[in-house]
PDB file of N, CA and C in Angstrom:
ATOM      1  N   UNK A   1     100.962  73.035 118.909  1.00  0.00           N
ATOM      2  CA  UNK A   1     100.575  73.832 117.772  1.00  0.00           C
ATOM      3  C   UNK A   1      99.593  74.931 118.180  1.00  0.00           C
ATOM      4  N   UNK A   2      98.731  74.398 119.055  1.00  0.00           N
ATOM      5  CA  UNK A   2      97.772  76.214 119.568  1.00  0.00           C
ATOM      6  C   UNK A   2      98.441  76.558 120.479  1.00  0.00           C
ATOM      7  N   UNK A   3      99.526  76.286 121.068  1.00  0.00           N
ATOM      8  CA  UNK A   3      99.954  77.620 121.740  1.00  0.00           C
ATOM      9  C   UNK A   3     100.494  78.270 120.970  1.00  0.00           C
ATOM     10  N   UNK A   4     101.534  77.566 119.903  1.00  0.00           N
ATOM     11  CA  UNK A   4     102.065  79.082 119.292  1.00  0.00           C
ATOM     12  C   UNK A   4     100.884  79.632 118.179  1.00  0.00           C
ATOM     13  N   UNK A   5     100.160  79.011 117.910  1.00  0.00           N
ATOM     14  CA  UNK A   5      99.135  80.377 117.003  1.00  0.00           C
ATOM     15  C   UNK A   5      98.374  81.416 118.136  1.00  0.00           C
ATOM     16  N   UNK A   6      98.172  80.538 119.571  1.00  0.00           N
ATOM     17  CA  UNK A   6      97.680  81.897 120.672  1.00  0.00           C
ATOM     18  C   UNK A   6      98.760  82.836 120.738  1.00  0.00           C
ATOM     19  N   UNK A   7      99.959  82.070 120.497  1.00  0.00           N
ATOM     20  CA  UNK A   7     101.024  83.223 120.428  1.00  0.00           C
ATOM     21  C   UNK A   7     101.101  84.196 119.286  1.00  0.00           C
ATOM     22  N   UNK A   8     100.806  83.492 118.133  1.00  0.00           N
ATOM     23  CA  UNK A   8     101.299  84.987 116.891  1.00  0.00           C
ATOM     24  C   UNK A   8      99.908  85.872 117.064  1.00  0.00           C
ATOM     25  N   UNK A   9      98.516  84.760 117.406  1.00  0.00           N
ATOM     26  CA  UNK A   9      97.617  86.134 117.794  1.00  0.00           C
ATOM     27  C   UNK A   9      97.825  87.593 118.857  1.00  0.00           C
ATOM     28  N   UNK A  10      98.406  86.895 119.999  1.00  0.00           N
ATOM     29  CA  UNK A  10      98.826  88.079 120.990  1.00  0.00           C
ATOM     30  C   UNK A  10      99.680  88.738 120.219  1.00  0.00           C
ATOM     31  N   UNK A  11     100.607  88.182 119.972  1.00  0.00           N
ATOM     32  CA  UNK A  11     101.997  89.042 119.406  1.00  0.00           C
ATOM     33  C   UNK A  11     101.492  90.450 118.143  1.00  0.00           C
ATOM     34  N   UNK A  12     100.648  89.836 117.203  1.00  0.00           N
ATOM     35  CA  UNK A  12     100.356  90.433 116.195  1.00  0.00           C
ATOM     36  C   UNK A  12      99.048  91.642 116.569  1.00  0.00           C
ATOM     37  N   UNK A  13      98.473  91.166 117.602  1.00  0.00           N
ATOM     38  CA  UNK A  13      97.530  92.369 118.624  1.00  0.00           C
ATOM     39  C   UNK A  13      98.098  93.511 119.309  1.00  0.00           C
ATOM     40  N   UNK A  14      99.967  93.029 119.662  1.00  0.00           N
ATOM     41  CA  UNK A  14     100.553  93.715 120.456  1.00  0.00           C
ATOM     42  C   UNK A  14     101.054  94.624 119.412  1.00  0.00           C
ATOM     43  N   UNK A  15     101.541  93.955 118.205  1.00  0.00           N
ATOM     44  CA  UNK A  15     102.141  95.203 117.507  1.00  0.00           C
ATOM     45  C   UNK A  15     101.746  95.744 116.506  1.00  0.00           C
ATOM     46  N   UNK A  16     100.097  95.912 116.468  1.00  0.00           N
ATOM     47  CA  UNK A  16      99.519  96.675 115.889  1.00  0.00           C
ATOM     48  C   UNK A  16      99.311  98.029 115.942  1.00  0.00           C
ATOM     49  N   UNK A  17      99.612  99.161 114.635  1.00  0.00           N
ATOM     50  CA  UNK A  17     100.280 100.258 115.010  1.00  0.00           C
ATOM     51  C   UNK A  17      99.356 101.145 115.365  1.00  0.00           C
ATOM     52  N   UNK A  18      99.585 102.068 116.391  1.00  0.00           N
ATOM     53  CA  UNK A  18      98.651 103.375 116.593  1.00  0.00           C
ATOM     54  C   UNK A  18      97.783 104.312 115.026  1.00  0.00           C
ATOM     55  N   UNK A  19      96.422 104.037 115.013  1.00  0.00           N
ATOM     56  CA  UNK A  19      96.460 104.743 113.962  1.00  0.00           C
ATOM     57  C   UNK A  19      95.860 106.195 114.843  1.00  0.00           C
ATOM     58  N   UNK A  20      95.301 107.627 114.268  1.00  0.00           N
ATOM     59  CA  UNK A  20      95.102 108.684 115.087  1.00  0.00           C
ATOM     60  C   UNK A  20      94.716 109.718 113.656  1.00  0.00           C
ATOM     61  N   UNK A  21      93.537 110.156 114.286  1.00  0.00           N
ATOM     62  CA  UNK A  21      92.692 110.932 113.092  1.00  0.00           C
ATOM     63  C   UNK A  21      93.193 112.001 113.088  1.00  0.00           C
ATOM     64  N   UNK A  22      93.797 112.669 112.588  1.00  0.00           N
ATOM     65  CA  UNK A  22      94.331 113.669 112.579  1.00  0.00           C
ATOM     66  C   UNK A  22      93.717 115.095 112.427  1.00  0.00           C
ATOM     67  N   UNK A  23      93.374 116.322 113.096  1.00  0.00           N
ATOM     68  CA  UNK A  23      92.520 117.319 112.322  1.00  0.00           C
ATOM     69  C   UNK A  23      93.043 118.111 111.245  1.00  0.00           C
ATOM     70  N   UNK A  24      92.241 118.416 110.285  1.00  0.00           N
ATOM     71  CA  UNK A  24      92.678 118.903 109.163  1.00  0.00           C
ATOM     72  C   UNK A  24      92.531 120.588 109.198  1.00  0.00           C
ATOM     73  N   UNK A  25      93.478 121.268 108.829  1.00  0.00           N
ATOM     74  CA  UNK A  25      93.530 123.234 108.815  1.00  0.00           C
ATOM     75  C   UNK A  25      93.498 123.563 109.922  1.00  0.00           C
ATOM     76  N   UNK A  26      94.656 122.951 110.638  1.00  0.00           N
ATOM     77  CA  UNK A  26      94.843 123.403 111.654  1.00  0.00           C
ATOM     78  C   UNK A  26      95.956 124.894 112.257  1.00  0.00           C
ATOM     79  N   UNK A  27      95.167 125.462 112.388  1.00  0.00           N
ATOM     80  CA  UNK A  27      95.912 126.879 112.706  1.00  0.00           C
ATOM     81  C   UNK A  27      95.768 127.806 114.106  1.00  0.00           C
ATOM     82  N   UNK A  28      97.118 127.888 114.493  1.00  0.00           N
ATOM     83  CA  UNK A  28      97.639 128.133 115.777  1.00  0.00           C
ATOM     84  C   UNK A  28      97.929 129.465 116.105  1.00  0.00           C
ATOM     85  N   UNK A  29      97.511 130.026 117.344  1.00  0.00           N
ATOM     86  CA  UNK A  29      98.001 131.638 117.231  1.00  0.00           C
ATOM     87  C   UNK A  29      99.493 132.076 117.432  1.00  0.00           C
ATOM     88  N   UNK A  30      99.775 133.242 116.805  1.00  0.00           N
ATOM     89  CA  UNK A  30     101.323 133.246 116.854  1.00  0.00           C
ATOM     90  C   UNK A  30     101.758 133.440 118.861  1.00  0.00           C
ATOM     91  N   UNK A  31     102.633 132.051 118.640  1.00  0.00           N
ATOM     92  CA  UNK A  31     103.279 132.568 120.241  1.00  0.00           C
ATOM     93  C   UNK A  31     102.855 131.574 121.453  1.00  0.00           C
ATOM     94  N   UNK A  32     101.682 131.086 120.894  1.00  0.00           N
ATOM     95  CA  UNK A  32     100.342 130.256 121.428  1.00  0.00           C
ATOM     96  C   UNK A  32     100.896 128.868 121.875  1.00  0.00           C
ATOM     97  N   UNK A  33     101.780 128.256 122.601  1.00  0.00           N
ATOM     98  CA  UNK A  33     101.816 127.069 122.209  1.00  0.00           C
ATOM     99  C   UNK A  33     101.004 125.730 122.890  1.00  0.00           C
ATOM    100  N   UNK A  34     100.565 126.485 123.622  1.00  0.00           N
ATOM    101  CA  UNK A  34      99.142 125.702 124.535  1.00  0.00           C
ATOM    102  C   UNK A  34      98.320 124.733 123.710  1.00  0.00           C
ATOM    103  N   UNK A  35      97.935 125.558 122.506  1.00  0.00           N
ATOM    104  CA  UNK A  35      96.947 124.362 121.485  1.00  0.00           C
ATOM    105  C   UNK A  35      97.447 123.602 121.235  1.00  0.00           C
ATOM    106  N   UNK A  36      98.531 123.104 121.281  1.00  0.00           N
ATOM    107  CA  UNK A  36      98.970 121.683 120.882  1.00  0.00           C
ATOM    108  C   UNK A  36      98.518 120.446 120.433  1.00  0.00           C
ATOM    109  N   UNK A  37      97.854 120.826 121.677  1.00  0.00           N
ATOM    110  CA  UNK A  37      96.864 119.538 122.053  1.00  0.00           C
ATOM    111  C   UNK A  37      95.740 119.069 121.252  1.00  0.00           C
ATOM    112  N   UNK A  38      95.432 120.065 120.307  1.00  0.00           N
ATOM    113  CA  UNK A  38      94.437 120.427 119.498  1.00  0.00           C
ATOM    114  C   UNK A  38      94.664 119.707 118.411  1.00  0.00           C
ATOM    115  N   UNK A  39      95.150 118.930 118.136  1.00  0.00           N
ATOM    116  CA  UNK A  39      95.699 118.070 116.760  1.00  0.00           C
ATOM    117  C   UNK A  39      95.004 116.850 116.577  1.00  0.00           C
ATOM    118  N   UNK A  40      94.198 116.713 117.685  1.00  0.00           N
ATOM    119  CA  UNK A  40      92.834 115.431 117.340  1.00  0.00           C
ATOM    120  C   UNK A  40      91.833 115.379 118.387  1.00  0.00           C
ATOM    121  N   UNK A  41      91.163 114.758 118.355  1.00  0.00           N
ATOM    122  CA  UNK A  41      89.799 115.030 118.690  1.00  0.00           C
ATOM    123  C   UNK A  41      89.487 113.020 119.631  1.00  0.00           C
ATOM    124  N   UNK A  42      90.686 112.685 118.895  1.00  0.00           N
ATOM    125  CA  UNK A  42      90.608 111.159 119.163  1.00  0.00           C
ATOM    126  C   UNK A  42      90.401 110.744 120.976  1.00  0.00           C
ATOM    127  N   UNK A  43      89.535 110.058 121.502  1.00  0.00           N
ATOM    128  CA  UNK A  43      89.980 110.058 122.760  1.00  0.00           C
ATOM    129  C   UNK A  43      90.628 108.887 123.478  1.00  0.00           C
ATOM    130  N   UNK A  44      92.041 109.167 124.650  1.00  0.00           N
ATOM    131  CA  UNK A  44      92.843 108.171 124.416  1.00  0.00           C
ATOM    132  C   UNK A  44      94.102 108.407 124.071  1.00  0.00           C
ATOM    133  N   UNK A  45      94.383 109.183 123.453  1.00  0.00           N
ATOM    134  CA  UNK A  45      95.029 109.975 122.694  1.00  0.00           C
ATOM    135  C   UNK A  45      95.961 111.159 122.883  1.00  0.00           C
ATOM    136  N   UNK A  46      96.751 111.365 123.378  1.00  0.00           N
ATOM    137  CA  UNK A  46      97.546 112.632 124.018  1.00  0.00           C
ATOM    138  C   UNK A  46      98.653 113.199 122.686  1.00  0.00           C
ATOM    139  N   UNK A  47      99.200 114.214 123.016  1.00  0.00           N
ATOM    140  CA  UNK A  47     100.768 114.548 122.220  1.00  0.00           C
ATOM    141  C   UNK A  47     101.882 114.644 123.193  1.00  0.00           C
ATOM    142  N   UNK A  48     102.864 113.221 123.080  1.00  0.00           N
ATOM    143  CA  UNK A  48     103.802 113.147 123.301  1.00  0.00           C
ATOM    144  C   UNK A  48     105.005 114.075 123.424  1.00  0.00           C
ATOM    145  N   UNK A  49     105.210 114.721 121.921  1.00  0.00           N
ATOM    146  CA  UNK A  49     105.974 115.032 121.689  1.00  0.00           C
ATOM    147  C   UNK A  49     105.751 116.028 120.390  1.00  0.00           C
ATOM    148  N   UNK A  50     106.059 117.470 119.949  1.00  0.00           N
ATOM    149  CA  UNK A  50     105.801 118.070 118.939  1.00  0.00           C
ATOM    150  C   UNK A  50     107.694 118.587 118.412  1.00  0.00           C
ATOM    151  N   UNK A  51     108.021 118.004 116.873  1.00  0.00           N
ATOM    152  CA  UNK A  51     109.128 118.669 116.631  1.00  0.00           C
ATOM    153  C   UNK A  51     109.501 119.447 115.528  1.00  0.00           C
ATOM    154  N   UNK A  52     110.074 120.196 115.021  1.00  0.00           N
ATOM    155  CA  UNK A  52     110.157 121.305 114.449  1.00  0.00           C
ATOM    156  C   UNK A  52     109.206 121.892 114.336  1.00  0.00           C
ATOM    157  N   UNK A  53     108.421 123.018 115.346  1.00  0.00           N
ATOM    158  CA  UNK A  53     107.188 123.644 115.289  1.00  0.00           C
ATOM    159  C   UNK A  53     108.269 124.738 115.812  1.00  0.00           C
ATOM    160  N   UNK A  54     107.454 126.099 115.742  1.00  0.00           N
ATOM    161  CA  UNK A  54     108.444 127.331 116.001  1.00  0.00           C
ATOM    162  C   UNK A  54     106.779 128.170 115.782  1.00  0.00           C
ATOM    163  N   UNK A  55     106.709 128.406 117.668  1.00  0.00           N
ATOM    164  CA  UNK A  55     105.611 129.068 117.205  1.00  0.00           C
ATOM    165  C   UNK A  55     105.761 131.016 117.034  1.00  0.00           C
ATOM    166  N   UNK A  56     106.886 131.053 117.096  1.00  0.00           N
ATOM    167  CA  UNK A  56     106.803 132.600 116.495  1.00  0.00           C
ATOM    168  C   UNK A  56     107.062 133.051 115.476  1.00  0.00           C
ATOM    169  N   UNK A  57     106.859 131.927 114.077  1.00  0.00           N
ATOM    170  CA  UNK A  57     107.113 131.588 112.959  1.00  0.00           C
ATOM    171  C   UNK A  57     106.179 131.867 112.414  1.00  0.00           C
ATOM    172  N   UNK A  58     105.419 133.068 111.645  1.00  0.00           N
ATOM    173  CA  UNK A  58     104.066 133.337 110.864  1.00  0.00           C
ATOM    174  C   UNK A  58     103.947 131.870 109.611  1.00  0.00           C
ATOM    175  N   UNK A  59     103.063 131.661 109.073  1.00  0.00           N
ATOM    176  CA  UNK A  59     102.932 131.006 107.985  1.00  0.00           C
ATOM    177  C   UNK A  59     102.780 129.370 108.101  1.00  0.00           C
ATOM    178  N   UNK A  60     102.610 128.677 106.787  1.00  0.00           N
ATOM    179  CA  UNK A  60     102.806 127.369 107.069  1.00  0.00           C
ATOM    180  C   UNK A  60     103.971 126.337 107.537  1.00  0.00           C
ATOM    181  N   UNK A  61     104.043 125.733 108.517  1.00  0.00           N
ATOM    182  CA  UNK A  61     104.905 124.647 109.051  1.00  0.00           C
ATOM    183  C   UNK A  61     104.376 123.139 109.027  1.00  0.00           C
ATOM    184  N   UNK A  62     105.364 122.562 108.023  1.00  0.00           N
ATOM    185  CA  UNK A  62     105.657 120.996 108.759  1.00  0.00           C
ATOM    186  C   UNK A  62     106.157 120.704 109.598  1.00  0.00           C
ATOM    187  N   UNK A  63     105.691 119.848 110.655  1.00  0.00           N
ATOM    188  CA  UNK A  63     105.841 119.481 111.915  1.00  0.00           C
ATOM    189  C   UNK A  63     105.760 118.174 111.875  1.00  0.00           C
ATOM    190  N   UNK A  64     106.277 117.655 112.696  1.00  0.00           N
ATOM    191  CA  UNK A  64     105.931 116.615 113.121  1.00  0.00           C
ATOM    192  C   UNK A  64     105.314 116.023 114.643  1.00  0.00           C
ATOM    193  N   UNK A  65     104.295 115.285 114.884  1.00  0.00           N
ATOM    194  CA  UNK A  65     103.939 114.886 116.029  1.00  0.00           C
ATOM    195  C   UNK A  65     103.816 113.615 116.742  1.00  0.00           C
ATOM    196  N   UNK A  66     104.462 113.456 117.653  1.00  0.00           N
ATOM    197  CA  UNK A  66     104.135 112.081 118.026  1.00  0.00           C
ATOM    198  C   UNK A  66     103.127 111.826 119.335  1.00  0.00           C
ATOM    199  N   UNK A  67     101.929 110.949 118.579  1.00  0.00           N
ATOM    200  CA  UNK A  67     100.865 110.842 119.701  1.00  0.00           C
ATOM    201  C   UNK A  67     101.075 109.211 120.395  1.00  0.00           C
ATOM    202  N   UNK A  68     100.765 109.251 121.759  1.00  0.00           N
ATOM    203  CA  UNK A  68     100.236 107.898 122.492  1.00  0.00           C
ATOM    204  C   UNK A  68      99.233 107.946 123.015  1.00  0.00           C
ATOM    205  N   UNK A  69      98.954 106.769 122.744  1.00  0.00           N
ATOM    206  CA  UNK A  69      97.193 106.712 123.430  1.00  0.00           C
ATOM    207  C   UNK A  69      97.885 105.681 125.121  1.00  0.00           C
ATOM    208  N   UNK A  70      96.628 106.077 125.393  1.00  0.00           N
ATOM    209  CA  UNK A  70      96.594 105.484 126.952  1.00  0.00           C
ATOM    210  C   UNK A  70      97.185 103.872 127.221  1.00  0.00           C
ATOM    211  N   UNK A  71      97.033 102.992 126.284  1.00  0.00           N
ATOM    212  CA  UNK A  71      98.072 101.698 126.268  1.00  0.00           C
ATOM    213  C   UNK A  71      99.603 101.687 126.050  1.00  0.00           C
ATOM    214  N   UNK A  72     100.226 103.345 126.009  1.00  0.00           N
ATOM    215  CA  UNK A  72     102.031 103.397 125.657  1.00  0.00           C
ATOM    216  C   UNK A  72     101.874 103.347 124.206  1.00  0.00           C
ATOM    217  N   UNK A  73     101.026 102.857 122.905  1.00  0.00           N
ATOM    218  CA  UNK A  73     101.487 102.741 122.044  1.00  0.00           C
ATOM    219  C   UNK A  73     101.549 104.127 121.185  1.00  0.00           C
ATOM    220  N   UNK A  74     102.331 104.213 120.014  1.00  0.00           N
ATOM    221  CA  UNK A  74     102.629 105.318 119.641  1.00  0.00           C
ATOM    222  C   UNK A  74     102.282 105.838 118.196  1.00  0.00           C
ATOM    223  N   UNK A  75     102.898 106.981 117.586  1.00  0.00           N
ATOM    224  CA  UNK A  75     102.536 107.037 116.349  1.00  0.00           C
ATOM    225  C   UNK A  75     103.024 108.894 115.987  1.00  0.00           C
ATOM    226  N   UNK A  76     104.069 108.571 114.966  1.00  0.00           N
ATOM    227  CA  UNK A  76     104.470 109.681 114.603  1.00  0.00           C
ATOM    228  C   UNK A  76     103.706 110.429 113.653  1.00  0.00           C
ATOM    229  N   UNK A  77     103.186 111.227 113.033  1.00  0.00           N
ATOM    230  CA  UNK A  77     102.460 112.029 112.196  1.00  0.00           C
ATOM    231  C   UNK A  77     103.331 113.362 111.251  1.00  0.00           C
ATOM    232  N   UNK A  78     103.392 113.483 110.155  1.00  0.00           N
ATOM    233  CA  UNK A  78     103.572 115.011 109.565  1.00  0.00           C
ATOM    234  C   UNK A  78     102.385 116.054 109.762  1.00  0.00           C
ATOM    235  N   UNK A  79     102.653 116.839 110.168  1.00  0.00           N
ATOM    236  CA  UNK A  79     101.367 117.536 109.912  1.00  0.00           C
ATOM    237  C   UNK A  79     101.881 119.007 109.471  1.00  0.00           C
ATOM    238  N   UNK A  80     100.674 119.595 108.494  1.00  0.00           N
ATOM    239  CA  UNK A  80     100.957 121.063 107.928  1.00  0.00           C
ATOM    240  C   UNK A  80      99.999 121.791 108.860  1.00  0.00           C
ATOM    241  N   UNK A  81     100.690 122.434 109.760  1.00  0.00           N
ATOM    242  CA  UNK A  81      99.873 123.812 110.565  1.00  0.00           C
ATOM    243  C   UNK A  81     100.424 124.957 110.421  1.00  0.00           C
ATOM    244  N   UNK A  82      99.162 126.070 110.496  1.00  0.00           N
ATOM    245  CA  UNK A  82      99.792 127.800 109.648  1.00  0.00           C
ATOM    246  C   UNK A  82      99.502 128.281 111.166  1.00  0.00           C
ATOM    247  N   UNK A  83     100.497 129.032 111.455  1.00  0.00           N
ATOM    248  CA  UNK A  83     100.809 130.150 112.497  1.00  0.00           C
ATOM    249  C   UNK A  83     100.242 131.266 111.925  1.00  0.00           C
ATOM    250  N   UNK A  84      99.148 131.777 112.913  1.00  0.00           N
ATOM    251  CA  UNK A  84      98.840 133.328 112.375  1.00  0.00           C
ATOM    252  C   UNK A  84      98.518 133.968 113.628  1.00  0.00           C
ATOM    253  N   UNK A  85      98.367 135.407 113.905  1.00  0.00           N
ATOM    254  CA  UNK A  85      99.194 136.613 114.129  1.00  0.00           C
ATOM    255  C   UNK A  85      97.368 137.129 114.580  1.00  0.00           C
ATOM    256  N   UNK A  86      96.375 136.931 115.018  1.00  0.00           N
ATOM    257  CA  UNK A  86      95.181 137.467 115.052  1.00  0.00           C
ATOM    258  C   UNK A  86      95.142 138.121 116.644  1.00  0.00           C
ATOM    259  N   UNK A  87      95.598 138.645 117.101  1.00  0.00           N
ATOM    260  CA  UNK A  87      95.565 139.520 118.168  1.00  0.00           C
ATOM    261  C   UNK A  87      96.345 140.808 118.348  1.00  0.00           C
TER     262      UNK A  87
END
């Protein structure tokens, strides 16, 4: 009987989901796509993966992002970022 509750403890440690603070008004220069990275502040934390972003697209975009932190685990995000044109 305690091995399997040491078991649903590991198990339930293992698949606990990435959470990731997200920054809020985030706005990107047109063309720019270097800032990417700029989508949290969290450390640990990288961007995987960014999809439907179009950075020669003026205005607001939903995007989506998927971050992993340094253990593989993951975590998809919506995020609203405005493309603007300041140079």
């Amino acid at each position: 009987m305690k091995k399997f509750i040491v078991c649903l403890l590991v198990l339930a440690g293992c698949s606990a989901a990435l959470h990731v603070d997200v920054k809020e008004k985030i706005v990107l220069e047109y063309g720019d796509v270097t800032k990417l990275e700029n989508f949290t502040d969290q450390k640990g934390v990288s961007v995987k993966e960014v999809k439907n972003f179009d950075g020669k697209k003026l205005g607001e975009q939903n995007i989506t992002v998927v971050f992993v932190n340094d253990d593989g685990k993951e975590s998809s995000e919506e995020i609203t970022v405005t493309v603007k044109d300041t140079k």
